[in-house]
C-alpha atoms as a PDB file:
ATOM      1  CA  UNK A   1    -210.136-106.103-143.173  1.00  0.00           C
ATOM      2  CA  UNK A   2    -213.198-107.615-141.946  1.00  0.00           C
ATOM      3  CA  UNK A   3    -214.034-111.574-142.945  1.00  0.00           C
ATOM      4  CA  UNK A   4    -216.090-112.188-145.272  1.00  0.00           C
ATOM      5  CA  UNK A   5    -219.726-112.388-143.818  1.00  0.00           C
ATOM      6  CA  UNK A   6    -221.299-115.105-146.181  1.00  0.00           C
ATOM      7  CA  UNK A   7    -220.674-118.895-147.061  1.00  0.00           C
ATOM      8  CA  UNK A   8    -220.388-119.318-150.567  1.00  0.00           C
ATOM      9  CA  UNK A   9    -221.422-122.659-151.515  1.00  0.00           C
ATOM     10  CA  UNK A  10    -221.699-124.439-154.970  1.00  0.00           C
ATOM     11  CA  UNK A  11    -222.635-128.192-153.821  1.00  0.00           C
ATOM     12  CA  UNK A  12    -226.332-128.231-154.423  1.00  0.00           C
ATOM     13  CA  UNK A  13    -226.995-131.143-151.651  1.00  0.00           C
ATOM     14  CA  UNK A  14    -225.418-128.921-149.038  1.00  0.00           C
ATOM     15  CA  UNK A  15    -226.918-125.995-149.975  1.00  0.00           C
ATOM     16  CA  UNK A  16    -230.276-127.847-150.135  1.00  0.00           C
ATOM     17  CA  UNK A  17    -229.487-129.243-146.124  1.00  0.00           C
ATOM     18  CA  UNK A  18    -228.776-125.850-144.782  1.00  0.00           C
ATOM     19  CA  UNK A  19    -231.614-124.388-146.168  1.00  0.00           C
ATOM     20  CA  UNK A  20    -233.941-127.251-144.770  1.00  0.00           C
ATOM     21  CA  UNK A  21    -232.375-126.554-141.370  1.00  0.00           C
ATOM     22  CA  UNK A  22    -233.618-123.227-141.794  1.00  0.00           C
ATOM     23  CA  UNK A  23    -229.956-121.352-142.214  1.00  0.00           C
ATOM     24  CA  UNK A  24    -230.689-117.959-144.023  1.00  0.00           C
ATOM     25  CA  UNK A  25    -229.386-117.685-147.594  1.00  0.00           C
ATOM     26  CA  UNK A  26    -228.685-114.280-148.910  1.00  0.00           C
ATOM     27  CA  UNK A  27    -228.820-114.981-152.345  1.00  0.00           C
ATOM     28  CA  UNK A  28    -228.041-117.330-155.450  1.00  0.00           C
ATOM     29  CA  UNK A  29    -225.173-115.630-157.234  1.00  0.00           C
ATOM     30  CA  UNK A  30    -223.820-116.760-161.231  1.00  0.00           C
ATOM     31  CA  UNK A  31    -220.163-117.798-161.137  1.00  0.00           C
ATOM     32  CA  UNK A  32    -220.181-118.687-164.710  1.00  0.00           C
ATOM     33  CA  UNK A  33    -222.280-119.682-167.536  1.00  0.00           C
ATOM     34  CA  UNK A  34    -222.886-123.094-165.864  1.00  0.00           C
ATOM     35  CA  UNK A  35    -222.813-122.737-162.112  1.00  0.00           C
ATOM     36  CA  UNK A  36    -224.096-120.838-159.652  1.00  0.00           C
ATOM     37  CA  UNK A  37    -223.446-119.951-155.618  1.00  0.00           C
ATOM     38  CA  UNK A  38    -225.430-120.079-153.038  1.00  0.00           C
ATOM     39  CA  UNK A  39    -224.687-117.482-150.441  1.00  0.00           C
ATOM     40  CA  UNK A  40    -225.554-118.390-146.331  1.00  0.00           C
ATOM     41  CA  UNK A  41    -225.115-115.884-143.771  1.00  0.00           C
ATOM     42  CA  UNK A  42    -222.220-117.030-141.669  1.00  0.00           C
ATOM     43  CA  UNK A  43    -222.915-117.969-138.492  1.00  0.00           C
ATOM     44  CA  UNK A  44    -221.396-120.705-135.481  1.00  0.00           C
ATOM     45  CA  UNK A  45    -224.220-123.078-136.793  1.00  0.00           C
ATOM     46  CA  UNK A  46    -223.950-122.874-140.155  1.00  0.00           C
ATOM     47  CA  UNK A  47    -220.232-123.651-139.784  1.00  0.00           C
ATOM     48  CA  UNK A  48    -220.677-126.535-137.359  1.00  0.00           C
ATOM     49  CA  UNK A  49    -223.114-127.907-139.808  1.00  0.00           C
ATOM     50  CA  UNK A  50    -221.050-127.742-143.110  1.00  0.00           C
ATOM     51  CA  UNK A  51    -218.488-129.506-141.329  1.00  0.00           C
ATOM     52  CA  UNK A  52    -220.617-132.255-140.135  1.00  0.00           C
ATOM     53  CA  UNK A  53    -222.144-132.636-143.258  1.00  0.00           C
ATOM     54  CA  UNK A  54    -219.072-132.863-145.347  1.00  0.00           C
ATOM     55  CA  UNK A  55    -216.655-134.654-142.363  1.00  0.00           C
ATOM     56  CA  UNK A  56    -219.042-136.016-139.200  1.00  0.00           C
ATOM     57  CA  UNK A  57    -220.262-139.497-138.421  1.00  0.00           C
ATOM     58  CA  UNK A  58    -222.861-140.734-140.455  1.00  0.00           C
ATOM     59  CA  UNK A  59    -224.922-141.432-137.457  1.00  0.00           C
ATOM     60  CA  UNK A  60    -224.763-137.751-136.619  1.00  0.00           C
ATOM     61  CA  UNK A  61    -227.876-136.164-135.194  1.00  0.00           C
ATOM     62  CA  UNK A  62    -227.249-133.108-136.886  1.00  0.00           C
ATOM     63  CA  UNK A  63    -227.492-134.642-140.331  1.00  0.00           C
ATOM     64  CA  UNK A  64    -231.069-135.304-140.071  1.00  0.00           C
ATOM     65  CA  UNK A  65    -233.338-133.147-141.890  1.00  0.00           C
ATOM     66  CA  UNK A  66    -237.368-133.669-142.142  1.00  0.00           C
ATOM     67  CA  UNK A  67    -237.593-135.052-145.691  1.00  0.00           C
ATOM     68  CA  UNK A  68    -240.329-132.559-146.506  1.00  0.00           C
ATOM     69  CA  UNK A  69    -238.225-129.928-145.891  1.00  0.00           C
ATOM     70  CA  UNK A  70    -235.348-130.933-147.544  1.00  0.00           C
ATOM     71  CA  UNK A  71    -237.974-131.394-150.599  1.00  0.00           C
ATOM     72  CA  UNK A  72    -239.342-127.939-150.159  1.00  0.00           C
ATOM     73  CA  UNK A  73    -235.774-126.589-150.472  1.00  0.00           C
ATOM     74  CA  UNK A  74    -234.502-128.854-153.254  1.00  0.00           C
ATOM     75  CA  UNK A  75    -237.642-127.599-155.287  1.00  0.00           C
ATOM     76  CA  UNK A  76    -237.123-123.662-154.150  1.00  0.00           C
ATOM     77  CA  UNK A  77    -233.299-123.917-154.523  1.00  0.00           C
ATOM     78  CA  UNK A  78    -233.477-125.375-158.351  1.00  0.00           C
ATOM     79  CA  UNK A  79    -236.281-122.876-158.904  1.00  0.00           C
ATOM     80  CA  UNK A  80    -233.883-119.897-157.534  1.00  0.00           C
ATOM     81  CA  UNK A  81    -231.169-121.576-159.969  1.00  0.00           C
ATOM     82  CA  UNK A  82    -232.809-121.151-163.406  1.00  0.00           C
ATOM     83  CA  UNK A  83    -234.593-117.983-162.685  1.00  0.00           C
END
């Protein structure tokens, strides 16, 4: 069976990182009434990225994201949410 082609993520921050580093979502999926699930393409970078982001240094290169960016995609993320 072949693996599972997306990253399903729920943490809003994360998803709102990714995005800024310009990782592809696929969509924004409902997993109940009250959450939702951001879907990434899964790729080497996007992997190496969620783990720095949830276990690297805090000095990390890779952790820093233009703040515009990350603004843009907070706004268009929360905007995707309550459509």
């Amino acid at each position: 069976m072949k693996a599972d082609k997306y990253e399903r993520i729920t943490n809003l921050n994360l998803a709102c990182f990714l995005y800024a580093l310009d990782c592809p979502i696929a969509g924004v999926n409902p997993i109940d009434r009250n959450q939702k699930e951001f879907a990434f393409v899964k790729t080497d970078r996007l992997e190496e990225l969620v783990w720095t982001y949830k276990f690297g240094e805090k000095d990390d290169e890779n952790l820093l994201v233009n703040v515009h960016k990350l603004e843009y995609a907070r706004r268009y993320l929360l905007d995707r949410i309550n459509e």
